[in-house]
C-alpha atoms as a PDB file:
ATOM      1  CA  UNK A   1      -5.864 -24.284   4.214  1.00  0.00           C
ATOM      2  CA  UNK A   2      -8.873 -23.116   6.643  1.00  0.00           C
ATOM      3  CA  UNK A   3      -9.260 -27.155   7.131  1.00  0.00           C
ATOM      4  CA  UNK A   4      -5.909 -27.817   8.185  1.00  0.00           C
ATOM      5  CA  UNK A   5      -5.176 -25.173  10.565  1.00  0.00           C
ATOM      6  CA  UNK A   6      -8.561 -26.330  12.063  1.00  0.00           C
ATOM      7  CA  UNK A   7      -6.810 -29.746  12.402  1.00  0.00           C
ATOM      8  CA  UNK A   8      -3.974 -28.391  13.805  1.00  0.00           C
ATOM      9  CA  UNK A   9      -5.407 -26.398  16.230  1.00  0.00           C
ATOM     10  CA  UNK A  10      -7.898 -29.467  17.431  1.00  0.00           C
ATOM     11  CA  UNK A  11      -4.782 -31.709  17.675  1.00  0.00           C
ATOM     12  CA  UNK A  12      -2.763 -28.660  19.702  1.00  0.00           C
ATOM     13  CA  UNK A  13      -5.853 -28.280  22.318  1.00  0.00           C
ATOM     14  CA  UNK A  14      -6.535 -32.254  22.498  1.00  0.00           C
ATOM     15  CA  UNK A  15      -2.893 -32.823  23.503  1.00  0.00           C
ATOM     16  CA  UNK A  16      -2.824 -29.612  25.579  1.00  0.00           C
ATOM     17  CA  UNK A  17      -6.577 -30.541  27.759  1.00  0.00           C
ATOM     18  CA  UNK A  18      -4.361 -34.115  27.922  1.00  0.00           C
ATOM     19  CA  UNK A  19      -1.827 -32.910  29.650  1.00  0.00           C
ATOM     20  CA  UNK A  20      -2.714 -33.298  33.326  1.00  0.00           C
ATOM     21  CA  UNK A  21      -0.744 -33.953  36.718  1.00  0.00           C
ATOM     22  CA  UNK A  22      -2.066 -37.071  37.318  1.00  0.00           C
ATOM     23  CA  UNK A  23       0.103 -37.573  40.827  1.00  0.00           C
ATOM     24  CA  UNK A  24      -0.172 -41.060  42.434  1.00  0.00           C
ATOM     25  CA  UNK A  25      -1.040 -40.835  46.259  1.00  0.00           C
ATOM     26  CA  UNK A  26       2.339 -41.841  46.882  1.00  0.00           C
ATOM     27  CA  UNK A  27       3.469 -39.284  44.855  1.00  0.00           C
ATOM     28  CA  UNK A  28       1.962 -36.715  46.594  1.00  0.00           C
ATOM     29  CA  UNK A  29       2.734 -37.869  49.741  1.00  0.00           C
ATOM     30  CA  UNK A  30       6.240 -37.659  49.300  1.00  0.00           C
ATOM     31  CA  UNK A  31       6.800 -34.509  47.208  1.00  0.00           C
ATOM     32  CA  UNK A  32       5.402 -32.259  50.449  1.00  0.00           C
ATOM     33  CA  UNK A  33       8.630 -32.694  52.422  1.00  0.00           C
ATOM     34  CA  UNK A  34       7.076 -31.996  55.894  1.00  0.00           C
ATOM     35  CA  UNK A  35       5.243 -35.862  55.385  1.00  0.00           C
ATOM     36  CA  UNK A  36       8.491 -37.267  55.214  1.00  0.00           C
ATOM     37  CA  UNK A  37       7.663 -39.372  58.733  1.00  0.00           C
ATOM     38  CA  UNK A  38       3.862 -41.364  56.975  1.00  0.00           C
ATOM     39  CA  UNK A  39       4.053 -44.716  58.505  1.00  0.00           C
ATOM     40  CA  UNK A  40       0.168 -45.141  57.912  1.00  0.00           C
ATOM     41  CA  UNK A  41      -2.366 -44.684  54.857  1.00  0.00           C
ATOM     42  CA  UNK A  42      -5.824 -45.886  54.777  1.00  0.00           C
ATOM     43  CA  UNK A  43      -7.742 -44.614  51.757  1.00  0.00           C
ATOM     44  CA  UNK A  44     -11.151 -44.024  52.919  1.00  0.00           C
ATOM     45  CA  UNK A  45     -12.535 -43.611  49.340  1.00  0.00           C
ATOM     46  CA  UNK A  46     -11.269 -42.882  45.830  1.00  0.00           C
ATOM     47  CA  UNK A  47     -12.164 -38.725  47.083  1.00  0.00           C
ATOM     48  CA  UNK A  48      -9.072 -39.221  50.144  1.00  0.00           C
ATOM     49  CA  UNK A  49      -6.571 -40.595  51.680  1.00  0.00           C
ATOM     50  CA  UNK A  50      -5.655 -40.275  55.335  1.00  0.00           C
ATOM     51  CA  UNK A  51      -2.145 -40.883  56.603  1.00  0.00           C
ATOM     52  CA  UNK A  52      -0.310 -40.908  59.888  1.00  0.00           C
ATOM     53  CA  UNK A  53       2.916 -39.411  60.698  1.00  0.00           C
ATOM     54  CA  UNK A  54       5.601 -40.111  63.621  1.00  0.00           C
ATOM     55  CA  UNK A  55       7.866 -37.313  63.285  1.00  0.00           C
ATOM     56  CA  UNK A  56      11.564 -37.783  65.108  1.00  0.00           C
ATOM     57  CA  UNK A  57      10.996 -35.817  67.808  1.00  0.00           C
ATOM     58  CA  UNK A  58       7.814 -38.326  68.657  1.00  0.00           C
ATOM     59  CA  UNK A  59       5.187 -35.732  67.596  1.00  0.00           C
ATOM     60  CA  UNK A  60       2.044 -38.084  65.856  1.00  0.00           C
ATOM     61  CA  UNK A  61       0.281 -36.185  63.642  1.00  0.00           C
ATOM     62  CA  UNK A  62      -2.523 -36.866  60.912  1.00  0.00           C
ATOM     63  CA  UNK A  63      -3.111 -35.418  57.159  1.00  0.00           C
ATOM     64  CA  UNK A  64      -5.636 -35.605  54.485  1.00  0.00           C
ATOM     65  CA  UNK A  65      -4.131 -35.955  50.957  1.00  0.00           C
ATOM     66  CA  UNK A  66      -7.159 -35.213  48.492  1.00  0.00           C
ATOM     67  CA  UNK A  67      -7.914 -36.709  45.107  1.00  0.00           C
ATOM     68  CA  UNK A  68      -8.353 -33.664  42.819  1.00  0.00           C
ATOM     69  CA  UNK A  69      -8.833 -33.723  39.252  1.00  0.00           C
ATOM     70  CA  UNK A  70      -5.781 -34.044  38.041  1.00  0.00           C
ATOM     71  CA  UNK A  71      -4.527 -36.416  40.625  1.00  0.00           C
ATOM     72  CA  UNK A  72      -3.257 -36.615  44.498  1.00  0.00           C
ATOM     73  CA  UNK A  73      -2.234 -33.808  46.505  1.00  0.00           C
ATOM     74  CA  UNK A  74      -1.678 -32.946  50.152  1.00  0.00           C
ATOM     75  CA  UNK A  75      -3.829 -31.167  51.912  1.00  0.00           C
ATOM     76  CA  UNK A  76      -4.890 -30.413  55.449  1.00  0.00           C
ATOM     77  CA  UNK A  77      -3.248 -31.906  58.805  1.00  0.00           C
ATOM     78  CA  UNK A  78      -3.787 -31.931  62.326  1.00  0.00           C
ATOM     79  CA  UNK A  79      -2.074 -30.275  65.124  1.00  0.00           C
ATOM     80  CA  UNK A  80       0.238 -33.015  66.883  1.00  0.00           C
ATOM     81  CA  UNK A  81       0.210 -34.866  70.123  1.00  0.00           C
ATOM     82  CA  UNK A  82       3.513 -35.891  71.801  1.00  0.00           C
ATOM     83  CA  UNK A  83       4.268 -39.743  72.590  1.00  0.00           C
ATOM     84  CA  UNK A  84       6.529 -38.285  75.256  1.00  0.00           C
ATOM     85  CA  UNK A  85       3.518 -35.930  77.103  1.00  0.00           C
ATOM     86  CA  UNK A  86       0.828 -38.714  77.731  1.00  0.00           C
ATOM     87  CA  UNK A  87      -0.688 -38.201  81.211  1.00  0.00           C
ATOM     88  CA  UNK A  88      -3.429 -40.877  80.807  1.00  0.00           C
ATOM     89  CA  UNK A  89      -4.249 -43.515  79.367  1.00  0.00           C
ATOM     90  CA  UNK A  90      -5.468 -42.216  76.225  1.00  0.00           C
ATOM     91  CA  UNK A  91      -5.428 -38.685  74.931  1.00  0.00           C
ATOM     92  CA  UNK A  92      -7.238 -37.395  71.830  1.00  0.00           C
ATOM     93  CA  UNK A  93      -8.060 -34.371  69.701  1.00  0.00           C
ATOM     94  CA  UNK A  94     -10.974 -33.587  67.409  1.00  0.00           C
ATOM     95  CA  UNK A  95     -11.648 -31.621  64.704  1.00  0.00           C
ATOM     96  CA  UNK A  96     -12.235 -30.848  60.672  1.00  0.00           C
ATOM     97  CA  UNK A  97      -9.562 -31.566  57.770  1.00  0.00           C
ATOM     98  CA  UNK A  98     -10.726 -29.763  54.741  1.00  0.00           C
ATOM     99  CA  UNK A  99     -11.183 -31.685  51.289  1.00  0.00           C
ATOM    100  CA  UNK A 100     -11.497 -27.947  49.353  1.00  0.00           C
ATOM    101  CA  UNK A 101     -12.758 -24.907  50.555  1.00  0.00           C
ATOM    102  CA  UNK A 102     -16.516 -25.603  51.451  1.00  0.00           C
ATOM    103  CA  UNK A 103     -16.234 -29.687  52.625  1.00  0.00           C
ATOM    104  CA  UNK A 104     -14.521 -31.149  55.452  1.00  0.00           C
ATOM    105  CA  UNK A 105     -14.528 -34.106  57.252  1.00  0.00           C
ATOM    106  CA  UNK A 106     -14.265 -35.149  61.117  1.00  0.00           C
ATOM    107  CA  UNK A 107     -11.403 -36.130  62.711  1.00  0.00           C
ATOM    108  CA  UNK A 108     -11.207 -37.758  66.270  1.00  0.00           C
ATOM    109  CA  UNK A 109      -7.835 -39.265  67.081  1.00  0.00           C
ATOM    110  CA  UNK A 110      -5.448 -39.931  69.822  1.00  0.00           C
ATOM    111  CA  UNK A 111      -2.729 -41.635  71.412  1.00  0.00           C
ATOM    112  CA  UNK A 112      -3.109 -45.108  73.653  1.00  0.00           C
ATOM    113  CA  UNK A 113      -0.890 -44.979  76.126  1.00  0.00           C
ATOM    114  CA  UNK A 114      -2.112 -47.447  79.240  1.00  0.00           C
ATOM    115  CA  UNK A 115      -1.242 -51.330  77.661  1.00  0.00           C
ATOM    116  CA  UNK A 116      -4.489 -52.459  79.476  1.00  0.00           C
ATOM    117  CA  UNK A 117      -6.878 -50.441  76.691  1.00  0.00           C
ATOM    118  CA  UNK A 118      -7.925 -53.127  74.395  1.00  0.00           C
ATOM    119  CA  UNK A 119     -10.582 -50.787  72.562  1.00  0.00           C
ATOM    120  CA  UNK A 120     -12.315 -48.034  72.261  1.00  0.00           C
ATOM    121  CA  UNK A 121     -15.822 -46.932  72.102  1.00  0.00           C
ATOM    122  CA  UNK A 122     -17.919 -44.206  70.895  1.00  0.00           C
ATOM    123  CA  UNK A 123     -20.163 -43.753  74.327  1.00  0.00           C
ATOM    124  CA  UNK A 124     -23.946 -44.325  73.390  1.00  0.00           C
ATOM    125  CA  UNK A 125     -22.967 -46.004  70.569  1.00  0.00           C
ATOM    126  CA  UNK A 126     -20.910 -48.611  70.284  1.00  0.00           C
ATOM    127  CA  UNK A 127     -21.858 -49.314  66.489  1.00  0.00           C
ATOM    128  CA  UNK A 128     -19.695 -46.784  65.886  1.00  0.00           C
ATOM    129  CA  UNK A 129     -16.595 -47.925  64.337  1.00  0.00           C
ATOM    130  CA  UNK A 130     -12.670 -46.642  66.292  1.00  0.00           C
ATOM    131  CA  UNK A 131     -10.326 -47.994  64.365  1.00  0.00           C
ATOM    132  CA  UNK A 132      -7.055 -49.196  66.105  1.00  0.00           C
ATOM    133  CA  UNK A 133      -3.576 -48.683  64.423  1.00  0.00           C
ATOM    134  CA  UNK A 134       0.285 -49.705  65.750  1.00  0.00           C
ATOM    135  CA  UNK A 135       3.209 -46.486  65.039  1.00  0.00           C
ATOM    136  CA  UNK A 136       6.890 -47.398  63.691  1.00  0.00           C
ATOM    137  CA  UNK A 137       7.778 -46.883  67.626  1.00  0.00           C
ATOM    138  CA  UNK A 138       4.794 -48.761  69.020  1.00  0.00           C
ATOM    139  CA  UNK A 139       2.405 -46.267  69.703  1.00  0.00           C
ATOM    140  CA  UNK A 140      -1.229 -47.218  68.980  1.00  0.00           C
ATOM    141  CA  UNK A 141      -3.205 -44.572  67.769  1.00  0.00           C
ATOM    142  CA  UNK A 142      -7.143 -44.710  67.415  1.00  0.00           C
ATOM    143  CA  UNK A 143      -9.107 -42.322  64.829  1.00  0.00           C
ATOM    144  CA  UNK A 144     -12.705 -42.129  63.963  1.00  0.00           C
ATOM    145  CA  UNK A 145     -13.113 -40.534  60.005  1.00  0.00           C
ATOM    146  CA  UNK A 146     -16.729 -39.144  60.103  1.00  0.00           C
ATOM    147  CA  UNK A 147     -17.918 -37.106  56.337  1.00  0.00           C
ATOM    148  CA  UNK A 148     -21.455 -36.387  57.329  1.00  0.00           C
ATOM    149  CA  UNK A 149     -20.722 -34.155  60.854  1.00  0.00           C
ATOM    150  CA  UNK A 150     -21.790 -30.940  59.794  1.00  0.00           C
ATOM    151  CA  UNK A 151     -19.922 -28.799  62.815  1.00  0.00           C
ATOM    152  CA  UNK A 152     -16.548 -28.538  62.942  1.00  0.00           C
ATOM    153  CA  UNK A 153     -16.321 -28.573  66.668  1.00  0.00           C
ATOM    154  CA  UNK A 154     -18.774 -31.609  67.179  1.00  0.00           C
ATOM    155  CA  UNK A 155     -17.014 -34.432  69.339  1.00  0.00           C
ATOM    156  CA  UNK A 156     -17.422 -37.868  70.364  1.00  0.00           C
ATOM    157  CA  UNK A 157     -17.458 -38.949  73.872  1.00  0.00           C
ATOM    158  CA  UNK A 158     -14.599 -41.955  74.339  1.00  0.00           C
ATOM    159  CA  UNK A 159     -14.432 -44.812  76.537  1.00  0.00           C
ATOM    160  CA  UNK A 160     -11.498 -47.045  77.255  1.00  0.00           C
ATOM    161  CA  UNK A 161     -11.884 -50.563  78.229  1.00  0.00           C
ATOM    162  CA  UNK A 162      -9.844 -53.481  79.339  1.00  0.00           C
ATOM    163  CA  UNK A 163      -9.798 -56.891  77.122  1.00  0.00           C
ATOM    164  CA  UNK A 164     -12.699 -57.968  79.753  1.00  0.00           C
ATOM    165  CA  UNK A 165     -14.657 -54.651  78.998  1.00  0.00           C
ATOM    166  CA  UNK A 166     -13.797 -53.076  82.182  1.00  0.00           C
ATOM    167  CA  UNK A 167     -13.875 -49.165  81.266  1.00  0.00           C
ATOM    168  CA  UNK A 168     -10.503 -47.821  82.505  1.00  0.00           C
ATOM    169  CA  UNK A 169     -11.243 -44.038  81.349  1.00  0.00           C
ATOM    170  CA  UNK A 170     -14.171 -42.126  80.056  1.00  0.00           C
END
């Protein structure tokens, strides 16, 4: 008898540890309701995910959805920059998403208004990747992920250049 309610009890807490919320990226994406707007993921690792969002009102903003262990789930997101407010060329913000309580990562990102930026550049080091991306409304938007910053508040310094590498704003 002392065997089989042994059994019974391994089976219960086998199935039980089994049962996890393994949510899809997707998923999690679209059960938070305010990320109804993502036109944009690119999953930086299998850790997380960042996505864009054009909201009606033409408010861009960014989020970090975080692989946990028992699947996907949204986490941290930026403040948001206005298509409609652009004053120059480009216009950016920096600063940390949080993977958990203790990590974070960097984000610098930002609107390209002026159709005569063809790229931009990290100043002092143009190794540096900025990686380029087109909005539902034809925005572009330019981000730099960076996991090994270990201040918050640290920044790059941007150039804009022409196709011909003119810089049009610094």
């Amino acid at each position: 008898m002392k065997a089989i309610s042994s059994l019974i009890m391994f089976c219960l807490l086998i199935m039980l540890g089994g049962c996890g919320n393994d949510t899809t990226l997707e998923e999690a994406i679209k059960e938070n309701k305010e990320w109804e707007d993502v036109f944009y993921i690119t999953q930086r690792n299998d850790e997380f995910a960042l996505v864009f969002m054009e909201e009606a009102d033409g408010m861009m903003r960014a989020g970090l959805v975080v692989n946990h262990r028992n699947g996907w789930e949204a986490s941290d997101t930026t403040g948001g920059l206005g298509i409609y407010d652009l004053s120059r060329g480009f216009s950016g913000m920096s600063g940390p998403l949080y993977l958990n309580d203790k990590e974070f990562l960097v984000l610098t990102w930002g609107l390209i208004a002026d159709e005569e930026i063809d790229k931009i550049e990290v100043v002092g080091n143009k190794d540096k990747g900025v990686n380029i991306i087109g909005s539902k409304n034809d925005m572009r938007i330019y981000y730099i992920v960076d996991t090994k910053m270990k201040d918050v508040s640290a920044e790059y310094k941007l150039a804009a250049l022409s196709k011909d590498g003119k810089i049009l704003y610094e």
